[in-house]
C-alpha atoms as a PDB file:
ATOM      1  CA  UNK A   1       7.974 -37.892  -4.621  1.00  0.00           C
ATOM      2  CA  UNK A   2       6.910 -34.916  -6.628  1.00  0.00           C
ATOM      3  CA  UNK A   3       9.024 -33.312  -9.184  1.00  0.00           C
ATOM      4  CA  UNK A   4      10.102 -29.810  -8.784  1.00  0.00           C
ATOM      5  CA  UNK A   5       9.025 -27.926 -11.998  1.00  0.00           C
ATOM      6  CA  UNK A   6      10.193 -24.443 -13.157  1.00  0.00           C
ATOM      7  CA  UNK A   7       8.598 -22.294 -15.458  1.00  0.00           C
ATOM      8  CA  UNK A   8      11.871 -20.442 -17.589  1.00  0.00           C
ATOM      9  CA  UNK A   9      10.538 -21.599 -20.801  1.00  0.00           C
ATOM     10  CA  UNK A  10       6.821 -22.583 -22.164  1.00  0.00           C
ATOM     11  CA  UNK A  11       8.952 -25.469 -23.483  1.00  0.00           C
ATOM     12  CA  UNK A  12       9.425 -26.545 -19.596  1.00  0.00           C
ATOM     13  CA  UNK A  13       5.823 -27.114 -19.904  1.00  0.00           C
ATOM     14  CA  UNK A  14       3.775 -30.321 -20.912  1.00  0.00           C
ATOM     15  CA  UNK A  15       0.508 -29.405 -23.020  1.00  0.00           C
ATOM     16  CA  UNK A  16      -1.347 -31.238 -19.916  1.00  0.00           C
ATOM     17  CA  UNK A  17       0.624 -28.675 -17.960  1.00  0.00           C
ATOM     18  CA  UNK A  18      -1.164 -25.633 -19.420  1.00  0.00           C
ATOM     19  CA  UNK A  19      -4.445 -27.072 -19.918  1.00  0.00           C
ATOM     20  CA  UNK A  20      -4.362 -27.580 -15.686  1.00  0.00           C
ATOM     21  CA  UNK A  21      -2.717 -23.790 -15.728  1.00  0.00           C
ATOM     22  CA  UNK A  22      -5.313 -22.704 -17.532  1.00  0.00           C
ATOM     23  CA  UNK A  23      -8.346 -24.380 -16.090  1.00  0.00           C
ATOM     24  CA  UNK A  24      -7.303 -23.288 -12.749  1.00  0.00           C
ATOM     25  CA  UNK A  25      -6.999 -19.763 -13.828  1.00  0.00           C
ATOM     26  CA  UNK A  26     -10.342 -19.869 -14.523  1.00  0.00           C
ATOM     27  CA  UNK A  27     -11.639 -21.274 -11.752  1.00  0.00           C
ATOM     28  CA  UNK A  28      -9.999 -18.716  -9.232  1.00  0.00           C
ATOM     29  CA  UNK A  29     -11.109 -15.992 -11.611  1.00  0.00           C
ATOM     30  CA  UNK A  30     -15.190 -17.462 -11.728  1.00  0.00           C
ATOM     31  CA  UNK A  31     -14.862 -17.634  -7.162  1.00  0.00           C
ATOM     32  CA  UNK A  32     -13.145 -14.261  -6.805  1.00  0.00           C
ATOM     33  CA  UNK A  33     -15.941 -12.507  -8.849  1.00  0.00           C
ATOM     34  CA  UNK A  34     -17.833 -14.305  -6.088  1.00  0.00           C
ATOM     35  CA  UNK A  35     -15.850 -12.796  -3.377  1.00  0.00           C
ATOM     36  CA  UNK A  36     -14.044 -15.772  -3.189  1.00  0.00           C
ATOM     37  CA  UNK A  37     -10.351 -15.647  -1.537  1.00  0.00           C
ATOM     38  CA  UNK A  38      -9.085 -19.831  -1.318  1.00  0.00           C
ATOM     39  CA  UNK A  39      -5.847 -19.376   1.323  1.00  0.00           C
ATOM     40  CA  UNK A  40      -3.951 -21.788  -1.285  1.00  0.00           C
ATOM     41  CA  UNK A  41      -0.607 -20.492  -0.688  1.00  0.00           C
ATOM     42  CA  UNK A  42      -0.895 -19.879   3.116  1.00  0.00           C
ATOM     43  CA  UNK A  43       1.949 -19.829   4.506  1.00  0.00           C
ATOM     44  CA  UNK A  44       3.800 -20.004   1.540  1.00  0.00           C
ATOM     45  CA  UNK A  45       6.540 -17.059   0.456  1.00  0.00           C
ATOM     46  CA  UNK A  46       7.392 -15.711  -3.061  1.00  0.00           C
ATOM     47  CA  UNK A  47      10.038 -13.991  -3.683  1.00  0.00           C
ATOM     48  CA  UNK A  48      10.395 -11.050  -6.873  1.00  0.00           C
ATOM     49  CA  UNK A  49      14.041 -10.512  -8.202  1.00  0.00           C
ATOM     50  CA  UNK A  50      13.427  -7.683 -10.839  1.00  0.00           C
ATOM     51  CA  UNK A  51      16.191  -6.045 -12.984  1.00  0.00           C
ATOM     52  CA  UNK A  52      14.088  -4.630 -15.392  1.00  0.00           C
ATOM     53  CA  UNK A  53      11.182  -2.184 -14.187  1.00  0.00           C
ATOM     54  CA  UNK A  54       7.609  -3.791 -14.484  1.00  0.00           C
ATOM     55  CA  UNK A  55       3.796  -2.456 -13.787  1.00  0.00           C
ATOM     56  CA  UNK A  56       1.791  -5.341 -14.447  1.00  0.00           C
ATOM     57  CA  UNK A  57       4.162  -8.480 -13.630  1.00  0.00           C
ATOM     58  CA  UNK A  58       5.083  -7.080 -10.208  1.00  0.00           C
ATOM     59  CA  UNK A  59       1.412  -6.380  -8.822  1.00  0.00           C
ATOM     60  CA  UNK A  60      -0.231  -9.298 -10.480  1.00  0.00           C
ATOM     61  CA  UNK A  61       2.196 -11.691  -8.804  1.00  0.00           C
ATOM     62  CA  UNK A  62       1.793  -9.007  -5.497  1.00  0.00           C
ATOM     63  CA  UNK A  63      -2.117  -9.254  -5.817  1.00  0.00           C
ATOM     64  CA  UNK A  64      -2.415 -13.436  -6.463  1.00  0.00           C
ATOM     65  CA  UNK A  65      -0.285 -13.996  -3.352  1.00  0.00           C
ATOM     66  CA  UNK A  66      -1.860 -12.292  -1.086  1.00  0.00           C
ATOM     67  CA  UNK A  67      -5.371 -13.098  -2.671  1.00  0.00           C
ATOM     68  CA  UNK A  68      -4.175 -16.686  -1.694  1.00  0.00           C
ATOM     69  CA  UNK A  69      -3.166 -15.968   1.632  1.00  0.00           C
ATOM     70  CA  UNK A  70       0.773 -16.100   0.689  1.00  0.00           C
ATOM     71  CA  UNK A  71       3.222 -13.316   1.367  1.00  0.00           C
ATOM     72  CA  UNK A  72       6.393 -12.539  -0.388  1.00  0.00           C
ATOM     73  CA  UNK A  73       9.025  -9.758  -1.242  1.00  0.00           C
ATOM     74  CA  UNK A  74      10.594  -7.710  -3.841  1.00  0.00           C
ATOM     75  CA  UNK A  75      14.535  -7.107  -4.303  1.00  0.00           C
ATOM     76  CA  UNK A  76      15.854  -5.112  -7.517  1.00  0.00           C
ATOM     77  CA  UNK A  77      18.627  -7.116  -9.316  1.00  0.00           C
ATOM     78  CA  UNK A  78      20.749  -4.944  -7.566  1.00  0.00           C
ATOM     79  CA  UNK A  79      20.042  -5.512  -4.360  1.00  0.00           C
ATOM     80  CA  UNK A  80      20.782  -9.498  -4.345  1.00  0.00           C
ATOM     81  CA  UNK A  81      24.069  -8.256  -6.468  1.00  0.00           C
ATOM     82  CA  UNK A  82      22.395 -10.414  -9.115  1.00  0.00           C
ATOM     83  CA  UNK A  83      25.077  -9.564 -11.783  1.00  0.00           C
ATOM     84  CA  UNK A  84      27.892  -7.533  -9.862  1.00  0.00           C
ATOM     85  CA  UNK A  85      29.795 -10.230  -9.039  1.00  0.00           C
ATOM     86  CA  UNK A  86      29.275  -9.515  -5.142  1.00  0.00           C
ATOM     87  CA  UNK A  87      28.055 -12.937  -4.350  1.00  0.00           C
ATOM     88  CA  UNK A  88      27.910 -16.200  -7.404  1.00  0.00           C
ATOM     89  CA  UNK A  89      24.706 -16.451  -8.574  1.00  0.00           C
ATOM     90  CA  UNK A  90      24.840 -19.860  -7.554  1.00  0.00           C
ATOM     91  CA  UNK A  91      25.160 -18.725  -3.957  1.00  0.00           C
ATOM     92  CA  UNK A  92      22.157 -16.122  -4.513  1.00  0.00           C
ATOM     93  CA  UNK A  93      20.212 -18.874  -6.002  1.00  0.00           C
ATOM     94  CA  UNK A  94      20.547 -21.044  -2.663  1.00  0.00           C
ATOM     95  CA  UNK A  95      20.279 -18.137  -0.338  1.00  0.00           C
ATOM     96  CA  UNK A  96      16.815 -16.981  -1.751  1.00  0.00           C
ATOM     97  CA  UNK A  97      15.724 -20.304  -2.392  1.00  0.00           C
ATOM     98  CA  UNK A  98      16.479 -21.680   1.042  1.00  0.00           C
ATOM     99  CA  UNK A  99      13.745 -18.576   1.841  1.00  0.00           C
ATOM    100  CA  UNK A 100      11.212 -19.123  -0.457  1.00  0.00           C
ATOM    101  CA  UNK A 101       8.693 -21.334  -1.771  1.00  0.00           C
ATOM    102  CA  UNK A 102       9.401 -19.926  -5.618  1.00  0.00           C
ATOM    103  CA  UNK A 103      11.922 -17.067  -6.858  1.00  0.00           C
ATOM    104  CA  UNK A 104      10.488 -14.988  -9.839  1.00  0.00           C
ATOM    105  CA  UNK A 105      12.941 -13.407 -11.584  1.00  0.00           C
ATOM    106  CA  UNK A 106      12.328 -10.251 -14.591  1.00  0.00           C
ATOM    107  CA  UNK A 107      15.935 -10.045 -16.241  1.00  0.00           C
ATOM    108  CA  UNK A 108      17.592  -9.421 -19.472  1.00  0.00           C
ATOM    109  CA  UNK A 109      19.198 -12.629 -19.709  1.00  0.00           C
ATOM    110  CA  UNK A 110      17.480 -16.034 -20.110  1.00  0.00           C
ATOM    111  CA  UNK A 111      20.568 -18.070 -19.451  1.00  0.00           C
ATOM    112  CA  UNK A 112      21.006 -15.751 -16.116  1.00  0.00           C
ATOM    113  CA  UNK A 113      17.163 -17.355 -15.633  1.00  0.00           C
ATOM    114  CA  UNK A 114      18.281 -20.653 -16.527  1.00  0.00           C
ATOM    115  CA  UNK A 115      21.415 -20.994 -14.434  1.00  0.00           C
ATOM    116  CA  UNK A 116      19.427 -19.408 -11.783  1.00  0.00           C
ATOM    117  CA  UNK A 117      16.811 -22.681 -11.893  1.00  0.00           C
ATOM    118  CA  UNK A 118      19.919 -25.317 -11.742  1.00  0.00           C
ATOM    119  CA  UNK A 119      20.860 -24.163  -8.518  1.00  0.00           C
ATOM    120  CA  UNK A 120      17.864 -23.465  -6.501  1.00  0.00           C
ATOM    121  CA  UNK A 121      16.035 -25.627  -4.218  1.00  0.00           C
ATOM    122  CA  UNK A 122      12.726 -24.195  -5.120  1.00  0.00           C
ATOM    123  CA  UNK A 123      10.150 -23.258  -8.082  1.00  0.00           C
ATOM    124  CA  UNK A 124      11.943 -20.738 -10.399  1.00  0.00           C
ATOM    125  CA  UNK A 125       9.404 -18.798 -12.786  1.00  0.00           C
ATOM    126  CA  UNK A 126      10.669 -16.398 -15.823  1.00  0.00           C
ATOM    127  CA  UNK A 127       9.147 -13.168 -15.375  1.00  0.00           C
ATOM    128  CA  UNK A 128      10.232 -12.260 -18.662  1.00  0.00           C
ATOM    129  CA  UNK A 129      14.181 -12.064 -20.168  1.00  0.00           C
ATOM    130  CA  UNK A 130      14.790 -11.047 -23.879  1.00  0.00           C
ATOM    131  CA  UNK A 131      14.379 -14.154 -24.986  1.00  0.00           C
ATOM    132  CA  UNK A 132      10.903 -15.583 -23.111  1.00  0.00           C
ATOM    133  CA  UNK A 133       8.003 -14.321 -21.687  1.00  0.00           C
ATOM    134  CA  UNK A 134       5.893 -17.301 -20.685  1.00  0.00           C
ATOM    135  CA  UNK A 135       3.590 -15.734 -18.255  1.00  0.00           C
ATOM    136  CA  UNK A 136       2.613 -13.023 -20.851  1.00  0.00           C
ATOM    137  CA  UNK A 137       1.892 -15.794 -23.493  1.00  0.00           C
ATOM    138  CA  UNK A 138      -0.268 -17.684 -20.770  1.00  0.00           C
ATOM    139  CA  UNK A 139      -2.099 -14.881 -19.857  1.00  0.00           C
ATOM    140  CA  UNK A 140      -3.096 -13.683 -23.422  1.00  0.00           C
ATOM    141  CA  UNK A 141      -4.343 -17.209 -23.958  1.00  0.00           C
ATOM    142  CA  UNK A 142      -6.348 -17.431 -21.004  1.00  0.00           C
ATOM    143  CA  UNK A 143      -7.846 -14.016 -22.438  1.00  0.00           C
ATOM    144  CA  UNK A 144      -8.657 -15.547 -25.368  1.00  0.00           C
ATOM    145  CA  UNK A 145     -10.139 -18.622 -23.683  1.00  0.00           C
ATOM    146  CA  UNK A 146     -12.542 -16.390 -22.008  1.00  0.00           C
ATOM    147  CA  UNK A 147     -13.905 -15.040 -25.751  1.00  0.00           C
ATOM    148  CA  UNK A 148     -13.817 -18.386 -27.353  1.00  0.00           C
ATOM    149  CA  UNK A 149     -13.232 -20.725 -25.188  1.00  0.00           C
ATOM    150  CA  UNK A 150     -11.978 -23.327 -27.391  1.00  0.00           C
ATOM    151  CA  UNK A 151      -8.841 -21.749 -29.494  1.00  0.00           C
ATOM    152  CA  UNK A 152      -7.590 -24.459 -31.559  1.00  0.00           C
ATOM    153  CA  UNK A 153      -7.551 -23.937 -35.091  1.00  0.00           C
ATOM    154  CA  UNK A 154      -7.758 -19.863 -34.479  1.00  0.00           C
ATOM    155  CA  UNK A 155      -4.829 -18.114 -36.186  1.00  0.00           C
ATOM    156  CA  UNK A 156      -2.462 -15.623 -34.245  1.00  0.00           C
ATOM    157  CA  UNK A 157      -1.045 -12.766 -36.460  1.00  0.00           C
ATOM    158  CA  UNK A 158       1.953 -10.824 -34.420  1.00  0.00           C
ATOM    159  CA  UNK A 159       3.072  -7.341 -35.732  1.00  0.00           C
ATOM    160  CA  UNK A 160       6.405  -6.607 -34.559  1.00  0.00           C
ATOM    161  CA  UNK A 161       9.660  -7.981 -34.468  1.00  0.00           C
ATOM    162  CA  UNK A 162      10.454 -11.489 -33.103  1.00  0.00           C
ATOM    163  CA  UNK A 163      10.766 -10.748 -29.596  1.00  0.00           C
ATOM    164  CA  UNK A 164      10.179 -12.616 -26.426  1.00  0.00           C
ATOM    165  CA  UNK A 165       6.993 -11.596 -26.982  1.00  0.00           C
ATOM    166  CA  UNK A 166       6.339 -13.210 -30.143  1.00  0.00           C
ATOM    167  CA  UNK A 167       8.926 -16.330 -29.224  1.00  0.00           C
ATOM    168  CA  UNK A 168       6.403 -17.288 -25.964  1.00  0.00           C
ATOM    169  CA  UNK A 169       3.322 -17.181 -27.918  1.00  0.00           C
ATOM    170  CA  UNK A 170       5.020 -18.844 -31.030  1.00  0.00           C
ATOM    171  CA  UNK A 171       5.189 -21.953 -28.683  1.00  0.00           C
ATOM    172  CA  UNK A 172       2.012 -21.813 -26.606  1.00  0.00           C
ATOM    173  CA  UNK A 173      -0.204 -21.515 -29.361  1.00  0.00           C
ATOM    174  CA  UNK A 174       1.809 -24.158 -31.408  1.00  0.00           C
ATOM    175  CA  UNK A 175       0.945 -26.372 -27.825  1.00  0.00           C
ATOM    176  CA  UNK A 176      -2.599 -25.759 -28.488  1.00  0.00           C
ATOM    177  CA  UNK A 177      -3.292 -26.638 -31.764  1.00  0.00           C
ATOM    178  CA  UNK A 178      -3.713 -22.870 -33.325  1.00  0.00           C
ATOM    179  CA  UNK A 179      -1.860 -21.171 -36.051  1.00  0.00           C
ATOM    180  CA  UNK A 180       0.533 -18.361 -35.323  1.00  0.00           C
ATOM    181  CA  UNK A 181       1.860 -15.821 -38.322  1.00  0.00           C
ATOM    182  CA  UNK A 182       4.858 -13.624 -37.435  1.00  0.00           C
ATOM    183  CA  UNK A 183       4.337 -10.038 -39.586  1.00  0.00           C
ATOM    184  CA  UNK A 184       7.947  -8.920 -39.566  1.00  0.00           C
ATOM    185  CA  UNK A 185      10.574  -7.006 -41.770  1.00  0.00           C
ATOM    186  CA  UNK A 186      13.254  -8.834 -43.075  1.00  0.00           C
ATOM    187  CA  UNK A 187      16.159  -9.306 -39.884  1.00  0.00           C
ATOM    188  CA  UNK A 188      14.203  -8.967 -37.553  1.00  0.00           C
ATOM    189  CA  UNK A 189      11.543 -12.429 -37.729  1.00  0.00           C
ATOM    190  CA  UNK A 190      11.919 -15.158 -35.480  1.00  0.00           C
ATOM    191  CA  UNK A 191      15.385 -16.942 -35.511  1.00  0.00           C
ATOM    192  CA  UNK A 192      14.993 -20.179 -37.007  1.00  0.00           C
ATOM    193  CA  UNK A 193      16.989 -22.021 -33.888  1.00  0.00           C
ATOM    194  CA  UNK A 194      13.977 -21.144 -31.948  1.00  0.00           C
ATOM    195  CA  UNK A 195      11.624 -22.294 -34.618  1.00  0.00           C
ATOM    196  CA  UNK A 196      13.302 -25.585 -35.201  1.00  0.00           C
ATOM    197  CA  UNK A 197      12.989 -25.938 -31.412  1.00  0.00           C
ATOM    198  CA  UNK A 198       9.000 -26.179 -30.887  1.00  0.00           C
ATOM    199  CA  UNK A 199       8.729 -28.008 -34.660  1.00  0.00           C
ATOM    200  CA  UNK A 200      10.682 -30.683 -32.703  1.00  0.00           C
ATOM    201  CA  UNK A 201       8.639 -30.332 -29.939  1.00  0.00           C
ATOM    202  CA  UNK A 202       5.437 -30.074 -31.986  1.00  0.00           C
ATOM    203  CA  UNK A 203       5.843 -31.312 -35.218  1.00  0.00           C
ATOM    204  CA  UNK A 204       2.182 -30.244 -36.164  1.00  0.00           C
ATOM    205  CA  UNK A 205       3.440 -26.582 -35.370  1.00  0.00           C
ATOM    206  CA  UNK A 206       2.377 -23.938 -37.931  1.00  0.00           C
ATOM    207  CA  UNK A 207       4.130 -21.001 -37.960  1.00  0.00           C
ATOM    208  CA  UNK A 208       4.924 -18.755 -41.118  1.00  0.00           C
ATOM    209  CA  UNK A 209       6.653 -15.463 -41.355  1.00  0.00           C
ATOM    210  CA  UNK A 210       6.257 -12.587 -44.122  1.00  0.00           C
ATOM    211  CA  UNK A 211       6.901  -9.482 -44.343  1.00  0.00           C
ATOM    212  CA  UNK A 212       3.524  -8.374 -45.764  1.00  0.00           C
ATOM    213  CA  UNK A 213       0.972  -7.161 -43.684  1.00  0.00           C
ATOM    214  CA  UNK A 214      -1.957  -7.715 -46.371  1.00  0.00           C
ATOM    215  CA  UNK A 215      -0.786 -11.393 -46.625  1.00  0.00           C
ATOM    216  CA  UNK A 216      -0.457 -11.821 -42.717  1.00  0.00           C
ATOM    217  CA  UNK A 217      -3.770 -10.417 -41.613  1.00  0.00           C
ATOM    218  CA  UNK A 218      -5.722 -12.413 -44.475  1.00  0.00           C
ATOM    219  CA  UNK A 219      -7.352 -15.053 -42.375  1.00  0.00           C
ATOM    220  CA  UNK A 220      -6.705 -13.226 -38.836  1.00  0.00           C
ATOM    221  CA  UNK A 221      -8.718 -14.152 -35.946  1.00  0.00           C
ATOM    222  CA  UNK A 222      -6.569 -12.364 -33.300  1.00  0.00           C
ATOM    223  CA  UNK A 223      -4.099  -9.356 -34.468  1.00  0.00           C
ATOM    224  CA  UNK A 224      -1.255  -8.725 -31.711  1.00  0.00           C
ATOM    225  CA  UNK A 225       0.748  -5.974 -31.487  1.00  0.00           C
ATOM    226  CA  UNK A 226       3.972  -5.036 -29.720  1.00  0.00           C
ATOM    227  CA  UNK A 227       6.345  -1.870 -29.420  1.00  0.00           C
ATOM    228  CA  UNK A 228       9.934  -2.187 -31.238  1.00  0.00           C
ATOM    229  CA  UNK A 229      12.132  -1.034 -27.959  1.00  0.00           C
ATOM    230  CA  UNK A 230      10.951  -3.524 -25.158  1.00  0.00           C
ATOM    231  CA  UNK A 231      10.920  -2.541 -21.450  1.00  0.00           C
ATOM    232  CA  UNK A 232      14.107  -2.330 -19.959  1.00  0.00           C
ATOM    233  CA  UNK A 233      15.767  -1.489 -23.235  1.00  0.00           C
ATOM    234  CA  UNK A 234      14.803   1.484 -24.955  1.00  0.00           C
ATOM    235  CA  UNK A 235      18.148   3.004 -24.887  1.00  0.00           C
ATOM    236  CA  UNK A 236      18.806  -0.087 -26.988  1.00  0.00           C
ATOM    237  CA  UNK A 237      17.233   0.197 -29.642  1.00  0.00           C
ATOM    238  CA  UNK A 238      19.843   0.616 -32.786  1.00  0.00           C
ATOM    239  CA  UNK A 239      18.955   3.598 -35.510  1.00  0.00           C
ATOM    240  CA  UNK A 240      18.322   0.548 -38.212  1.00  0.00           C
ATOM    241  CA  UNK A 241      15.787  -0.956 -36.081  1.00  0.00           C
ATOM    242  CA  UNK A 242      13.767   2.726 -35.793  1.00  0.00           C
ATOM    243  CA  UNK A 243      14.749   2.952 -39.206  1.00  0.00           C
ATOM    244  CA  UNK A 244      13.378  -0.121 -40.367  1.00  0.00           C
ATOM    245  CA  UNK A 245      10.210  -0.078 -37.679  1.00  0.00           C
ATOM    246  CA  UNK A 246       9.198   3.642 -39.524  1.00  0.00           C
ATOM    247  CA  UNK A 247       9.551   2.260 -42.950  1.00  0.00           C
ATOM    248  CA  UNK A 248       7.419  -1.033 -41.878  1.00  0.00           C
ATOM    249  CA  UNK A 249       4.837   1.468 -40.123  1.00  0.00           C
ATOM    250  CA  UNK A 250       4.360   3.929 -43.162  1.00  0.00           C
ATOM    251  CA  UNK A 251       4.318   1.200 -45.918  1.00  0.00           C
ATOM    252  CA  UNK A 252       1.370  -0.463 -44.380  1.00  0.00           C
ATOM    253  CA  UNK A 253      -2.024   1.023 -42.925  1.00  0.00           C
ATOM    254  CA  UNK A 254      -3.194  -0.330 -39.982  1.00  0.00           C
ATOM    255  CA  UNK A 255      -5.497  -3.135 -40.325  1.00  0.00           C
ATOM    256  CA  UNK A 256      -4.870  -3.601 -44.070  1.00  0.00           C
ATOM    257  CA  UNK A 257      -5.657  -6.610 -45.340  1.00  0.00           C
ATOM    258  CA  UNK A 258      -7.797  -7.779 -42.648  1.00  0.00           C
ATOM    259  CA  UNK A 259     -10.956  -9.854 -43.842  1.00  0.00           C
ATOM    260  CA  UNK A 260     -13.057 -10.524 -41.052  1.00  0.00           C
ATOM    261  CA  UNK A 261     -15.100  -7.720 -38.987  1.00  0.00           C
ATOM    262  CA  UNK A 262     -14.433 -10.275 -35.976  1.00  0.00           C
ATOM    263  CA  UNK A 263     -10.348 -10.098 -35.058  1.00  0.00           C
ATOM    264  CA  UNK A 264      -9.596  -9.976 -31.798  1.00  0.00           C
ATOM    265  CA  UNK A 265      -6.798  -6.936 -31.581  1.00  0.00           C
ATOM    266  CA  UNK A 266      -4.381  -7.385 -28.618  1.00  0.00           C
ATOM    267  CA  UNK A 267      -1.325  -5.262 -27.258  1.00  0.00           C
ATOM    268  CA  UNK A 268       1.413  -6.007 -25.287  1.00  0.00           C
END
């Protein structure tokens, strides 16, 4: 009897688990440049619970169902009453899982996510909270995959605070065997709970943090980039954080202390 797996957390995840993500990625992106549409998911039925707005989550999860022959829906976090107390999220959870084949849900809170996966009776997959943002971190991998193919021992520089952003990638790339430095002012790096968490995981994990740009981009082979107010939150974002995001940007020019002509840059 198979398990059924979510995906709220990279950490859900097996390495063997995103090598087979992965691979297949590639494989249904090398048949539909061929014109290639595999009904994989016929008959199957997705459903998108979104509280935060989204461009590229909602119509890449639109586009690969029905590129698969699946179907599916989308419901704002107000519409299911996600957090107004209407219904209990563990009736929500069993309502829309009784319905579908897997529940994606785009929120603010990843124990919402989490408590969310305990009760349903299907697949549930983190669109992104503020804590996570698997799919994101999978994706820029399989990007990279597609310059390099093989990216162990490449070394990930993020520019930014320690976001979900940063937290997602901090654990896929320590899955895959490549080095990951976090560029961040002081307060705002990764918290070391979450660090501690994938060295136990991954003891081999190598992850550093400084607050110096010239000593982060030194041996660079991708530089990745993120804004300081995430989706969903820029009414959030406190005066010391702009404060401290303006001093970070003006102390530093961009690209300084890069030594190789051949970084990959990203943005998020």
């Amino acid at each position: 009897m198979n398990t059924m797996k979510h995906l709220t957390s990279l950490l859900n995840l097996s390495v063997d688990d995103v090598h087979a993500i992965l691979a297949k990625s590639h494989e249904l992106k090398a048949g539909w440049k061929r014109g290639e549409r595999p009904a994989l998911l016929q008959g199957r039925y997705l459903t998108q619970v979104f509280e935060k707005p989204s461009l590229r989550t909602r119509v890449s999860f639109d586009a690969a169902m029905a590129q698969l022959g699946g179907t599916g829906n989308f419901l704002s976090g107000a519409d299911v009453g996600l957090t107004t107390g209407r219904e209990s999220l563990a009736d929500i959870a069993r309502v829309l899982s009784g319905y579908s084949d897997a529940v994606v849900l785009r929120t603010f809170s990843q124990k919402l996510i989490e408590d969310f996966a305990s009760f349903a009776r299907c697949s549930v997959i983190n669109g992104l909270s503020d804590d996570d943002h698997p799919c994101q971190a999978l994706t820029d991998i399989f990007t990279l995959q597609e310059m390099w193919g093989d990216v162990r021992g490449k070394r990930l520089v993020f520019v930014g605070d320690g976001n979900n952003v940063a937290a997602s990638l901090a654990m896929i790339t320590s899955m895959l065997g490549m080095s990951m430095t976090v560029c961040a002012p002081r307060d705002f790096e990764l918290e070391e709970s979450l660090l501690q968490a994938i060295r136990l995981e991954y003891p081999a994990a190598d992850i550093t943090q400084t607050a110096d740009l010239n000593v982060a981009m030194a041996n660079a082979d991708v530089a990745y980039t993120d804004v300081w107010a995430s989706m969903g939150q820029e009414s959030e974002a406190s005066p010391t954080k702009s404060s401290t995001a303006r001093t970070a940007s003006s102390s530093s020019k961009p690209r300084t202390g890069c030594t190789s002509p051949k970084v990959c840059w990203c943005g998020c």
